[in-house]
PDB file of N, CA and C in Angstrom:
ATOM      1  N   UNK A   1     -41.520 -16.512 -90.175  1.00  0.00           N
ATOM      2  CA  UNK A   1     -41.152 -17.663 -90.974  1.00  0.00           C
ATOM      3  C   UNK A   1     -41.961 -18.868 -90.489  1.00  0.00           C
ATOM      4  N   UNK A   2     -42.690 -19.575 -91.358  1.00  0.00           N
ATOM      5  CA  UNK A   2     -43.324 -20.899 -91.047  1.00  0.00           C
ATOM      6  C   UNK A   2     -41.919 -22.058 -90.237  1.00  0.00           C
ATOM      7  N   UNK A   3     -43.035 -22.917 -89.566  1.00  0.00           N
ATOM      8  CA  UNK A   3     -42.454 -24.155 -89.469  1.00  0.00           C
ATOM      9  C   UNK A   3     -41.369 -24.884 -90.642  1.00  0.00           C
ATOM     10  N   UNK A   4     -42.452 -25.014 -91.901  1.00  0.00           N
ATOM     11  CA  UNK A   4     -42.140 -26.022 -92.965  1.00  0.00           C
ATOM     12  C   UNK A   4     -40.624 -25.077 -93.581  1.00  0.00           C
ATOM     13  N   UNK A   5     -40.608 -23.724 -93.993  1.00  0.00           N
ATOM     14  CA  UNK A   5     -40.301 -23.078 -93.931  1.00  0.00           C
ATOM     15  C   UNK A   5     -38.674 -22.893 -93.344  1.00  0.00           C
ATOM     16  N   UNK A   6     -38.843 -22.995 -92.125  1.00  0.00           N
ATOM     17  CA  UNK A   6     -37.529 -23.525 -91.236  1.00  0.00           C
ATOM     18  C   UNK A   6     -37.059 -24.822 -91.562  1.00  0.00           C
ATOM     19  N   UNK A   7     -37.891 -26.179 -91.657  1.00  0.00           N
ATOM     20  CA  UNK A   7     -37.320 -26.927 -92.186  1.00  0.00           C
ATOM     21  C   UNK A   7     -36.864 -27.343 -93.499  1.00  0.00           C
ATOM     22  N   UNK A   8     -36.950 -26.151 -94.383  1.00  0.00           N
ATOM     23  CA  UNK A   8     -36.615 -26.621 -95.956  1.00  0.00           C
ATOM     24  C   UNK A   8     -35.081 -25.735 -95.169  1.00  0.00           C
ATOM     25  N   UNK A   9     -35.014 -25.128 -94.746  1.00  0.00           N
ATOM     26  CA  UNK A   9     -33.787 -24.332 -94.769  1.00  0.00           C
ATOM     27  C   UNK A   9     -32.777 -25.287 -94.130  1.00  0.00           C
ATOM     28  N   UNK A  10     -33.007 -26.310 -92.752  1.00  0.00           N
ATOM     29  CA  UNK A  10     -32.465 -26.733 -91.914  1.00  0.00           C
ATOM     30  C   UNK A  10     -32.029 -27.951 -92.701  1.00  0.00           C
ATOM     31  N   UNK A  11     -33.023 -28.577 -93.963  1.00  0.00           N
ATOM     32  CA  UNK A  11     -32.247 -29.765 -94.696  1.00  0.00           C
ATOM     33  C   UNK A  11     -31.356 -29.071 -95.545  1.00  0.00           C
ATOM     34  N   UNK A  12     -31.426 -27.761 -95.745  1.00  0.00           N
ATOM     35  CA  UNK A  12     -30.055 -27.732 -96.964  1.00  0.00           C
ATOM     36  C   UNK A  12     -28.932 -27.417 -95.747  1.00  0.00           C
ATOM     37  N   UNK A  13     -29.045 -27.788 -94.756  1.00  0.00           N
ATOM     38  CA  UNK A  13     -27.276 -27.623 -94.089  1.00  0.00           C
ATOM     39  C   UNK A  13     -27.080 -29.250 -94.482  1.00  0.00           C
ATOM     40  N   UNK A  14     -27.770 -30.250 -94.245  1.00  0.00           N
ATOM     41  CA  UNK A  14     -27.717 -31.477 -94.383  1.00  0.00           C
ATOM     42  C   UNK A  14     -27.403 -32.150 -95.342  1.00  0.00           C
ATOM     43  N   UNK A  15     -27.723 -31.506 -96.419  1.00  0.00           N
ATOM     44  CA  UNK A  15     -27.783 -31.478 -98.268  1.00  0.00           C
ATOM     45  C   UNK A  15     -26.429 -31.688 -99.000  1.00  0.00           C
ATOM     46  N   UNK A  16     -26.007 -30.256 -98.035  1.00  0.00           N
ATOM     47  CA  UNK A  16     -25.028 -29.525 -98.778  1.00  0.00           C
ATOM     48  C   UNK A  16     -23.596 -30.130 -98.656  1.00  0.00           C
ATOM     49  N   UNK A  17     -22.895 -30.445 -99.512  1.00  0.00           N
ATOM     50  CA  UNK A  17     -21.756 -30.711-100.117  1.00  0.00           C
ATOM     51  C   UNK A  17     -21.007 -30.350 -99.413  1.00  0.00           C
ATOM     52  N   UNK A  18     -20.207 -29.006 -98.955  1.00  0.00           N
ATOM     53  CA  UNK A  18     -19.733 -28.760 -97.517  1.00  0.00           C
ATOM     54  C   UNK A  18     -20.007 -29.550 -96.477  1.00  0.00           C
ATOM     55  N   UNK A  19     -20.503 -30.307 -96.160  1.00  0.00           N
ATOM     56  CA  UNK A  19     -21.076 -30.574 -94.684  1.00  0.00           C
ATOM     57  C   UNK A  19     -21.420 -32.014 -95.098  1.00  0.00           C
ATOM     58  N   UNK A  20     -22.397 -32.822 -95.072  1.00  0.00           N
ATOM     59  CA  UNK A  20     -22.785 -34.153 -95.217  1.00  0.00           C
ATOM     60  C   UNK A  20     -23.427 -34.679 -97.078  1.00  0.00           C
ATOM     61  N   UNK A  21     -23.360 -33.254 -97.299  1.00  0.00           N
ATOM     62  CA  UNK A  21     -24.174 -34.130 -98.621  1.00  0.00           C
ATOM     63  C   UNK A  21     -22.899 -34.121 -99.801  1.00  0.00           C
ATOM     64  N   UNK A  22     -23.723 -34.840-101.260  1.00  0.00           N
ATOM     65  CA  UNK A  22     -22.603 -34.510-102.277  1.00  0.00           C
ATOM     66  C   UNK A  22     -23.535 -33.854-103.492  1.00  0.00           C
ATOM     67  N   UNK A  23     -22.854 -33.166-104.561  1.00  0.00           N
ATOM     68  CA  UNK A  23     -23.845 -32.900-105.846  1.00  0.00           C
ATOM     69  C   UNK A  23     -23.794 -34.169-106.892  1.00  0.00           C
ATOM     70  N   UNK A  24     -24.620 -34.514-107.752  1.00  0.00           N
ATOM     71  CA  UNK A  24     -24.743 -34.978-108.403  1.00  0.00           C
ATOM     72  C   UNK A  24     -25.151 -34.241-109.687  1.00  0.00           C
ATOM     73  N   UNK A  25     -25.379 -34.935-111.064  1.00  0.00           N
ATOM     74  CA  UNK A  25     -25.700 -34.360-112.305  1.00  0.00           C
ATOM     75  C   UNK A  25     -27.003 -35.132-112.086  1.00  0.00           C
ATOM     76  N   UNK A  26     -28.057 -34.417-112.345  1.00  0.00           N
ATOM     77  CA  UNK A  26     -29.511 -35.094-112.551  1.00  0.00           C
ATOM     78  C   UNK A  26     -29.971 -34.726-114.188  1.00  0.00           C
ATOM     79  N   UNK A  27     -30.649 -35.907-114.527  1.00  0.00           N
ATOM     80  CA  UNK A  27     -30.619 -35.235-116.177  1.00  0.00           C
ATOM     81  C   UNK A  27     -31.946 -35.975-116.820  1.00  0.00           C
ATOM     82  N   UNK A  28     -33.025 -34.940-116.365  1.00  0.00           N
ATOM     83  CA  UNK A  28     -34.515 -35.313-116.783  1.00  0.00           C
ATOM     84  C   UNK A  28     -34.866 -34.962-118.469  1.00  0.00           C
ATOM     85  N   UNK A  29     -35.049 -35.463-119.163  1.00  0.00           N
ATOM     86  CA  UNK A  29     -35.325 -35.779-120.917  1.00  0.00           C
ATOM     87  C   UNK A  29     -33.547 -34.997-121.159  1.00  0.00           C
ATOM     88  N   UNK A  30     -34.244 -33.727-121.593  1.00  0.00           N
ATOM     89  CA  UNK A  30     -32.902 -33.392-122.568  1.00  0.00           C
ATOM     90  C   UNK A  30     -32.380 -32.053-120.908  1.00  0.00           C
ATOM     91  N   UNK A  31     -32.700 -32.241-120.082  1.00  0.00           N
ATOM     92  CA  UNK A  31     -32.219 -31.170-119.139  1.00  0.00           C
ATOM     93  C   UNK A  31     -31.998 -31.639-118.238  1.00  0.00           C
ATOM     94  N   UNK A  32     -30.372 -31.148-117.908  1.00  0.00           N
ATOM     95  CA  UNK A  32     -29.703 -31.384-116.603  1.00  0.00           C
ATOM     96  C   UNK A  32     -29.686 -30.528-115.714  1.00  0.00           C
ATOM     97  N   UNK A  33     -29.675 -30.804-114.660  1.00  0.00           N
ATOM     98  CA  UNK A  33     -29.401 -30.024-113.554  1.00  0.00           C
ATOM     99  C   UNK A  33     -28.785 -30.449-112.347  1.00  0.00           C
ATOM    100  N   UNK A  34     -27.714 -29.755-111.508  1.00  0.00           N
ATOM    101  CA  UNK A  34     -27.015 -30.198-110.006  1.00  0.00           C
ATOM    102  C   UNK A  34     -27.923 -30.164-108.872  1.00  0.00           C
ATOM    103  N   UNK A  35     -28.162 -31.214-108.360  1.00  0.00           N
ATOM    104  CA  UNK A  35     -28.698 -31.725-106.992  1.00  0.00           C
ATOM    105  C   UNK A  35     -27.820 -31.847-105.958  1.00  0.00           C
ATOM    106  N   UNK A  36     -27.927 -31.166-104.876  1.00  0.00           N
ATOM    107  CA  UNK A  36     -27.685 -31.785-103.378  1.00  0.00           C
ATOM    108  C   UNK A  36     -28.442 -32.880-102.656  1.00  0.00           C
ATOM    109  N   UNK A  37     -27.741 -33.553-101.700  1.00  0.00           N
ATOM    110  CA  UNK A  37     -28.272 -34.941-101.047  1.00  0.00           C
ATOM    111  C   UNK A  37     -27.450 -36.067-100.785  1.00  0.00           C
ATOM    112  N   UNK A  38     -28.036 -36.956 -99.876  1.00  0.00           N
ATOM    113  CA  UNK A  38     -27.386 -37.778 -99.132  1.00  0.00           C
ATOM    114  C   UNK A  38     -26.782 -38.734-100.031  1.00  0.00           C
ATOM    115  N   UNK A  39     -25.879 -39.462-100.285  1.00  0.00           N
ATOM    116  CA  UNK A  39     -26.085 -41.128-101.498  1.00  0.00           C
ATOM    117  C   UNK A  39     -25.359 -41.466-100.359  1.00  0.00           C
ATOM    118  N   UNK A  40     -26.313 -42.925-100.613  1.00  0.00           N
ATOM    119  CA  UNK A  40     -25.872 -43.992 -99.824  1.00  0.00           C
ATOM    120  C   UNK A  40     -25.430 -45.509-101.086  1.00  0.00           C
ATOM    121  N   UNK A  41     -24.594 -46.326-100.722  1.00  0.00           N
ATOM    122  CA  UNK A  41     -24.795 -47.153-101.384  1.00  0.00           C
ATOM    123  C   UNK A  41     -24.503 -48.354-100.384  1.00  0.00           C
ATOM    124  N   UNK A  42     -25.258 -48.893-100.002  1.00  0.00           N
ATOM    125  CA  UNK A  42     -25.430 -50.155 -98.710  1.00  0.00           C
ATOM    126  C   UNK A  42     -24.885 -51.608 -99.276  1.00  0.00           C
ATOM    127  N   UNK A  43     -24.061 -52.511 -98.944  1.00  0.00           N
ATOM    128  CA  UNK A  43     -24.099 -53.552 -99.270  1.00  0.00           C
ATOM    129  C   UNK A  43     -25.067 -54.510 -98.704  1.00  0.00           C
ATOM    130  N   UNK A  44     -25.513 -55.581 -99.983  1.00  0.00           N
ATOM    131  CA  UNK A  44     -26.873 -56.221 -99.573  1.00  0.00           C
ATOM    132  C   UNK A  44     -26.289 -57.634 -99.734  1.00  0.00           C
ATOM    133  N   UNK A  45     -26.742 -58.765 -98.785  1.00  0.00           N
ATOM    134  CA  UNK A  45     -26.473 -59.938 -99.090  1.00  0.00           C
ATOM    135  C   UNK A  45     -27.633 -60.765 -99.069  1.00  0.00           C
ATOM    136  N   UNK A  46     -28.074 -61.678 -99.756  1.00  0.00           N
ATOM    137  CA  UNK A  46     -29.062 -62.630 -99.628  1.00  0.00           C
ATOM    138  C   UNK A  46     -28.698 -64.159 -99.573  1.00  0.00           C
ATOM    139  N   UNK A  47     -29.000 -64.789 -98.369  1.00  0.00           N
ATOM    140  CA  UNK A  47     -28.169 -66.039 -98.080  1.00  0.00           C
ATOM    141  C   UNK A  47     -29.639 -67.154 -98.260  1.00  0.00           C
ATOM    142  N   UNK A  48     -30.677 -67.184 -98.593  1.00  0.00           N
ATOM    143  CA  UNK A  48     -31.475 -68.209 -98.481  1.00  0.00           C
ATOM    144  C   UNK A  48     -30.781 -69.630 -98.752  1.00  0.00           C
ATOM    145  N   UNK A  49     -30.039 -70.154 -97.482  1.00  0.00           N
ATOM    146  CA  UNK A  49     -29.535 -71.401 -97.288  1.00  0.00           C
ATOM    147  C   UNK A  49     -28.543 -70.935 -98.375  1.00  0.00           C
ATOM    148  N   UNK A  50     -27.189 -70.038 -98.162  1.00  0.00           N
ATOM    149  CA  UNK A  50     -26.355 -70.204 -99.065  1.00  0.00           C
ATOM    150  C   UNK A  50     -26.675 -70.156-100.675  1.00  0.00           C
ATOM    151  N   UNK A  51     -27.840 -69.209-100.934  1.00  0.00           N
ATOM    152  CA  UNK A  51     -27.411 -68.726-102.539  1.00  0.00           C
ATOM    153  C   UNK A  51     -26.737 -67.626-102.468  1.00  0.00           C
ATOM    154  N   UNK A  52     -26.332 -67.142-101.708  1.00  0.00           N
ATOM    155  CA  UNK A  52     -25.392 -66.555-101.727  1.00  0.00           C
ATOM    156  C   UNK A  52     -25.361 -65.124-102.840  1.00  0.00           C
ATOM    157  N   UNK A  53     -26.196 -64.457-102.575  1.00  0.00           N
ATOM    158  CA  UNK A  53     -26.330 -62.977-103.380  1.00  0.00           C
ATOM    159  C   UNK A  53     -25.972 -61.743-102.960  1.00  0.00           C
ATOM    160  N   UNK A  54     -25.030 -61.681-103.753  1.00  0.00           N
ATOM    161  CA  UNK A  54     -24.015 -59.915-103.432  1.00  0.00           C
ATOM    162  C   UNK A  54     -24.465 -58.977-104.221  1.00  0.00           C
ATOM    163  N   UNK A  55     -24.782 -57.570-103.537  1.00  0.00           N
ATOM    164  CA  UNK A  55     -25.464 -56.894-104.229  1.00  0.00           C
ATOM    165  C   UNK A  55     -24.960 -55.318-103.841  1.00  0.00           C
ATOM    166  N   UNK A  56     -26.067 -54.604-104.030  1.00  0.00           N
ATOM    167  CA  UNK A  56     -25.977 -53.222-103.178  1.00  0.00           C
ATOM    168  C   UNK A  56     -26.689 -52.472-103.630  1.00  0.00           C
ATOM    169  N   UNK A  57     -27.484 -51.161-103.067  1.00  0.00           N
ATOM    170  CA  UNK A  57     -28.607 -50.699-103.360  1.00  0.00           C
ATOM    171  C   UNK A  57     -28.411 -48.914-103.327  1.00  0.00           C
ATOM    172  N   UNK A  58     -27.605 -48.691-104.596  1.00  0.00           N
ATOM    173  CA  UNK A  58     -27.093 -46.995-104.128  1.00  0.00           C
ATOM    174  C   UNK A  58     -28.612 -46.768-104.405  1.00  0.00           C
ATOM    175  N   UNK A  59     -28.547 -44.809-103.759  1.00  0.00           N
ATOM    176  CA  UNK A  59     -29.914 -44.335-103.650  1.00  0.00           C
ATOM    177  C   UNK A  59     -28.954 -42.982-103.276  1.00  0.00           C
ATOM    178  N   UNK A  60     -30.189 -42.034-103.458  1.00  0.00           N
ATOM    179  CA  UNK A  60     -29.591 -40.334-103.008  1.00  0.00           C
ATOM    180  C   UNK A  60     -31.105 -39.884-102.493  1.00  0.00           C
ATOM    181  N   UNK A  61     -30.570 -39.111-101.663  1.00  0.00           N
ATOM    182  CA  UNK A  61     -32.039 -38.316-100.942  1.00  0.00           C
ATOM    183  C   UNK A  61     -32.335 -36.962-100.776  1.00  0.00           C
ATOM    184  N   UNK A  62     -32.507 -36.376-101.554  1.00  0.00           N
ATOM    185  CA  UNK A  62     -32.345 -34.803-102.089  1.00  0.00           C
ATOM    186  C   UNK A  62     -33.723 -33.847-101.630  1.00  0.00           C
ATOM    187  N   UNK A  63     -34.108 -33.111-101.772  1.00  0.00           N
ATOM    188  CA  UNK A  63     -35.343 -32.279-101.337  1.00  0.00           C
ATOM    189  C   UNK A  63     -36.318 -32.552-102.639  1.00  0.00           C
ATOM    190  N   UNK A  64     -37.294 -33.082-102.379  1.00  0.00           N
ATOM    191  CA  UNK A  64     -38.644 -33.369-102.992  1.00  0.00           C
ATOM    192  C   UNK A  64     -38.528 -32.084-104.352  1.00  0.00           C
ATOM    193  N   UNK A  65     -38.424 -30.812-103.883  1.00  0.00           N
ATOM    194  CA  UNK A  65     -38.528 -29.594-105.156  1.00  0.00           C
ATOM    195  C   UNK A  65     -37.294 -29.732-106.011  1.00  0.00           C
ATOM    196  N   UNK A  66     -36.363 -30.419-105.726  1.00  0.00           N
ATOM    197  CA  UNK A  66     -35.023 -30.641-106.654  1.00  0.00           C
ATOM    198  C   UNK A  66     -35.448 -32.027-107.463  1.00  0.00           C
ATOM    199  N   UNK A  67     -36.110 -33.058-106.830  1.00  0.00           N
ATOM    200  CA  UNK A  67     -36.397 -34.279-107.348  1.00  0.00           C
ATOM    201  C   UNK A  67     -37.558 -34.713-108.035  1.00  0.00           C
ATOM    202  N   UNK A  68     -38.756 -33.269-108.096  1.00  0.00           N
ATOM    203  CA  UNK A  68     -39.957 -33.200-108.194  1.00  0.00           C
ATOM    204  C   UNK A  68     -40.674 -33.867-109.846  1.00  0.00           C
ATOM    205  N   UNK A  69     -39.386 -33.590-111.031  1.00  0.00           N
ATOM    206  CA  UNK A  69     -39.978 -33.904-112.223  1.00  0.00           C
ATOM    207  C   UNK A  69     -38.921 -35.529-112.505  1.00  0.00           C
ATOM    208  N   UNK A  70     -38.327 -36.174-111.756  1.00  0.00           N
ATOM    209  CA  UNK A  70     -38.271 -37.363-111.742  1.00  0.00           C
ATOM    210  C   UNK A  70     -38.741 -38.215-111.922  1.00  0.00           C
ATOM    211  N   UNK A  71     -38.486 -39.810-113.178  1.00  0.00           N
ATOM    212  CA  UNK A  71     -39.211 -40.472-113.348  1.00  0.00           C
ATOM    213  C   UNK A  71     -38.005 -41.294-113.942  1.00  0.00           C
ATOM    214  N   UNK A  72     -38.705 -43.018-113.591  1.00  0.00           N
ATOM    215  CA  UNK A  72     -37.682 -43.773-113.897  1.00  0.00           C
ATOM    216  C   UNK A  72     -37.300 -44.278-115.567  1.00  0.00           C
ATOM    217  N   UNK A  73     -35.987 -44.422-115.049  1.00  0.00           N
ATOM    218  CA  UNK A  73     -35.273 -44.044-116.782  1.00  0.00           C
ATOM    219  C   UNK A  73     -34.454 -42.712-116.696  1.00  0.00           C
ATOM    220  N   UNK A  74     -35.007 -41.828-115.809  1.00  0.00           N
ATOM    221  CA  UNK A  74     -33.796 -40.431-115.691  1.00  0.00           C
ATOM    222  C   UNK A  74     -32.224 -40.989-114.641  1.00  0.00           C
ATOM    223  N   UNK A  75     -31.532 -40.038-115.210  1.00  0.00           N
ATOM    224  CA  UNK A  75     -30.344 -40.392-114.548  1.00  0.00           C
ATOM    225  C   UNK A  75     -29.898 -39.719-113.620  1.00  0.00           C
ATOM    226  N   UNK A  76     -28.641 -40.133-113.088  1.00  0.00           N
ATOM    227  CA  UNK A  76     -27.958 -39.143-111.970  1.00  0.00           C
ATOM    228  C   UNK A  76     -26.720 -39.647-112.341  1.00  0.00           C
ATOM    229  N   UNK A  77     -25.561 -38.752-112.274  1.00  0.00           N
ATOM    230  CA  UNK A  77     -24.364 -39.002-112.678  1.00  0.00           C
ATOM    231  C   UNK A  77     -23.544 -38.307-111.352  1.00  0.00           C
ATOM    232  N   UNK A  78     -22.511 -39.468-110.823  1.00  0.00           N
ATOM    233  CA  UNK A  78     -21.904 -38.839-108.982  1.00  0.00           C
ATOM    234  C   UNK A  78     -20.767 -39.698-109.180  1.00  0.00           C
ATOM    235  N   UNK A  79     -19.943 -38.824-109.280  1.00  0.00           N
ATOM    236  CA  UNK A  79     -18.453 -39.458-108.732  1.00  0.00           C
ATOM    237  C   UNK A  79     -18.060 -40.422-110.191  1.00  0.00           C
ATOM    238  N   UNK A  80     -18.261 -40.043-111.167  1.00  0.00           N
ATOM    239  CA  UNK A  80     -17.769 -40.592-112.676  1.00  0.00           C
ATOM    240  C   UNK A  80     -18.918 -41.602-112.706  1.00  0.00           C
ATOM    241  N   UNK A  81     -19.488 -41.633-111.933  1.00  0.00           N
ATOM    242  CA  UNK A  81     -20.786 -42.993-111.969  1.00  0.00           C
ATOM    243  C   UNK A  81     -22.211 -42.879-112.954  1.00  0.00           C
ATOM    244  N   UNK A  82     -22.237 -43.411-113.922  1.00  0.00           N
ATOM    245  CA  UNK A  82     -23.603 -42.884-113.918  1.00  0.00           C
ATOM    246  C   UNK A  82     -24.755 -44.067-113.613  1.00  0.00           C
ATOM    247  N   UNK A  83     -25.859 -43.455-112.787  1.00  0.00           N
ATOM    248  CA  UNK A  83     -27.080 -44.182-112.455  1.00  0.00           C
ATOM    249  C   UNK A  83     -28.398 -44.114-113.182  1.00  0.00           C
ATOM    250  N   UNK A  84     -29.037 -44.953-113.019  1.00  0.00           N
ATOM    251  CA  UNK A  84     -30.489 -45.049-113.644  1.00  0.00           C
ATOM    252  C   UNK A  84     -31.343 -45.022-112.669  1.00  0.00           C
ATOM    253  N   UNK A  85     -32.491 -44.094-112.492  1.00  0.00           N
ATOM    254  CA  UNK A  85     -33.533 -44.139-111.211  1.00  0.00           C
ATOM    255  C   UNK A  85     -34.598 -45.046-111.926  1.00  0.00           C
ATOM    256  N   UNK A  86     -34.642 -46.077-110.815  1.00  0.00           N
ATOM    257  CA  UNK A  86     -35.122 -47.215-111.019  1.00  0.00           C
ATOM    258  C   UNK A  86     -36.121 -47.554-109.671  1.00  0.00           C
ATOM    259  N   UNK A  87     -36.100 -46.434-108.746  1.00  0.00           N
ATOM    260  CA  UNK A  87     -37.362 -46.079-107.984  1.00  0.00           C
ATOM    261  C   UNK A  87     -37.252 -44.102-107.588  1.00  0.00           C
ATOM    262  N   UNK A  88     -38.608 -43.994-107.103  1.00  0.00           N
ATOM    263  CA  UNK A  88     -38.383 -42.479-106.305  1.00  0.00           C
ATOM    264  C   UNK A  88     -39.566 -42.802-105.348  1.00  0.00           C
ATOM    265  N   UNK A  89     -39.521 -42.604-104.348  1.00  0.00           N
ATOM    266  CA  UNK A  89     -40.357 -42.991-102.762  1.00  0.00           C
ATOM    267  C   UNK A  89     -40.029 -41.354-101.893  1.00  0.00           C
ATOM    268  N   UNK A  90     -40.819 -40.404-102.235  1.00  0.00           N
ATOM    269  CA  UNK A  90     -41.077 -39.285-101.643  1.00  0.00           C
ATOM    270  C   UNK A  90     -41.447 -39.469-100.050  1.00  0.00           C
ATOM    271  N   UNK A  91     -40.720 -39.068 -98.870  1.00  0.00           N
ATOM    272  CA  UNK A  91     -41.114 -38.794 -97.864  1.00  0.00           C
ATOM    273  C   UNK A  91     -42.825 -38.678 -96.958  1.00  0.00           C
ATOM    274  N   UNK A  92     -42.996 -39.100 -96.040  1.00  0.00           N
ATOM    275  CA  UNK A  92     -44.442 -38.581 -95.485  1.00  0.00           C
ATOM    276  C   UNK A  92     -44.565 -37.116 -95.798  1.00  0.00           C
ATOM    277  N   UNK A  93     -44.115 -36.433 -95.432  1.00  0.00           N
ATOM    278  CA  UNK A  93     -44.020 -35.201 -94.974  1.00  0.00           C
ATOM    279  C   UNK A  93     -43.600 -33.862 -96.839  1.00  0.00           C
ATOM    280  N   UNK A  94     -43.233 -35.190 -97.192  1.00  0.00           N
ATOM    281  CA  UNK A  94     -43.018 -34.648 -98.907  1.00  0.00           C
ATOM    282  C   UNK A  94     -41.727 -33.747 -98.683  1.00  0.00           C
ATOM    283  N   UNK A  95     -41.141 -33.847 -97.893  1.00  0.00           N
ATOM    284  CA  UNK A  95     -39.690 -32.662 -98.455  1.00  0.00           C
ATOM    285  C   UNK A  95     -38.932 -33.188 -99.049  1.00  0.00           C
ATOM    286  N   UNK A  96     -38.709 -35.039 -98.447  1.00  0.00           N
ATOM    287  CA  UNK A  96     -37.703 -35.174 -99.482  1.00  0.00           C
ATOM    288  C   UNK A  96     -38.110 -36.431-100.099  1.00  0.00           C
ATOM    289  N   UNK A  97     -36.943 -36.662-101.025  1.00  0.00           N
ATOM    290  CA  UNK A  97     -37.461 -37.892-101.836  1.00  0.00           C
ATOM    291  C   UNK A  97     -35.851 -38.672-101.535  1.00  0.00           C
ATOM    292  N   UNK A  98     -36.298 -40.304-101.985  1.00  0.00           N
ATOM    293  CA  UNK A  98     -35.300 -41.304-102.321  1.00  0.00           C
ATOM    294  C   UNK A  98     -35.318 -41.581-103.493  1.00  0.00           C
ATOM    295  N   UNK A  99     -34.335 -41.474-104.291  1.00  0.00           N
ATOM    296  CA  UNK A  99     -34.260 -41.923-105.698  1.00  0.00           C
ATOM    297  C   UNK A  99     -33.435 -43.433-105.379  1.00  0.00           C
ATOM    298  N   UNK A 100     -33.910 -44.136-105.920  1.00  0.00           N
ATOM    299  CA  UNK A 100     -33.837 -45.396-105.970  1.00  0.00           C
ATOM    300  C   UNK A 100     -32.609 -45.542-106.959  1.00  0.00           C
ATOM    301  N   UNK A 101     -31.501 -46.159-107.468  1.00  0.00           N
ATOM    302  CA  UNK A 101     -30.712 -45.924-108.278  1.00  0.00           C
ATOM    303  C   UNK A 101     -30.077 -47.096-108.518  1.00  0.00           C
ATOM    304  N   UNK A 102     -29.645 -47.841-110.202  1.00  0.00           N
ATOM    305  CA  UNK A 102     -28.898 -48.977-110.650  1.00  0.00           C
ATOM    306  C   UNK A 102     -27.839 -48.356-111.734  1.00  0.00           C
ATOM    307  N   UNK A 103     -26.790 -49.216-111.512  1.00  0.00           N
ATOM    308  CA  UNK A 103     -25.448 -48.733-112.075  1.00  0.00           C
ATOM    309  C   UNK A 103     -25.666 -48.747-113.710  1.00  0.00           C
ATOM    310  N   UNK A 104     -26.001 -47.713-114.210  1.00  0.00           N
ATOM    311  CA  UNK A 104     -26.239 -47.834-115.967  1.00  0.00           C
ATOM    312  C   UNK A 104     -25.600 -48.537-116.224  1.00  0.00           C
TER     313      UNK A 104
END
């Protein structure tokens, strides 16, 4: 078994819904499909002298071959939510990707 190999296997313990990840609905033109991966949704504040901007920046981080025909305008639907990928920033190493994501 390769290196790379071992590590596609070692991110789906990480991925996976059991353990640290959740599924989502991914739904590229007219085809959906379930993804594993991390979502984060971070709260963001921007204070330049008190303007005072509340925000937050969900995102999911799934394996590059699950996220591969992604493009913004496709969705992801997690937890009754649905999102709009509004970035995707693939890894050095290309295994995985960040989908960038805004609350449709």
């Amino acid at each position: 078994m390769t290196f790379k190999t071992q590590m596609e296997l070692d991110l789906d313990v990480f991925i996976d819904p059991d353990e640290f990840g959740v599924s989502a609905l991914f739904t590229h033109g007219s085809t959906a499909a379930t993804i594993d991966g991390l979502f984060t949704d971070a709260f963001k504040l921007v204070n330049p002298a008190t303007g005072n901007i509340e925000s937050s920046s969900p995102q999911i981080e799934c394996k590059t071959t699950d996220a591969s025909p992604a493009v913004h305008g496709d969705t992801i639907r997690l937890s009754a939510v649905n999102y709009k990928i509004i970035g995707i920033q693939p890894s050095e190493d290309k295994l995985m990707t960040v989908l960038l994501l805004s609350r449709d």
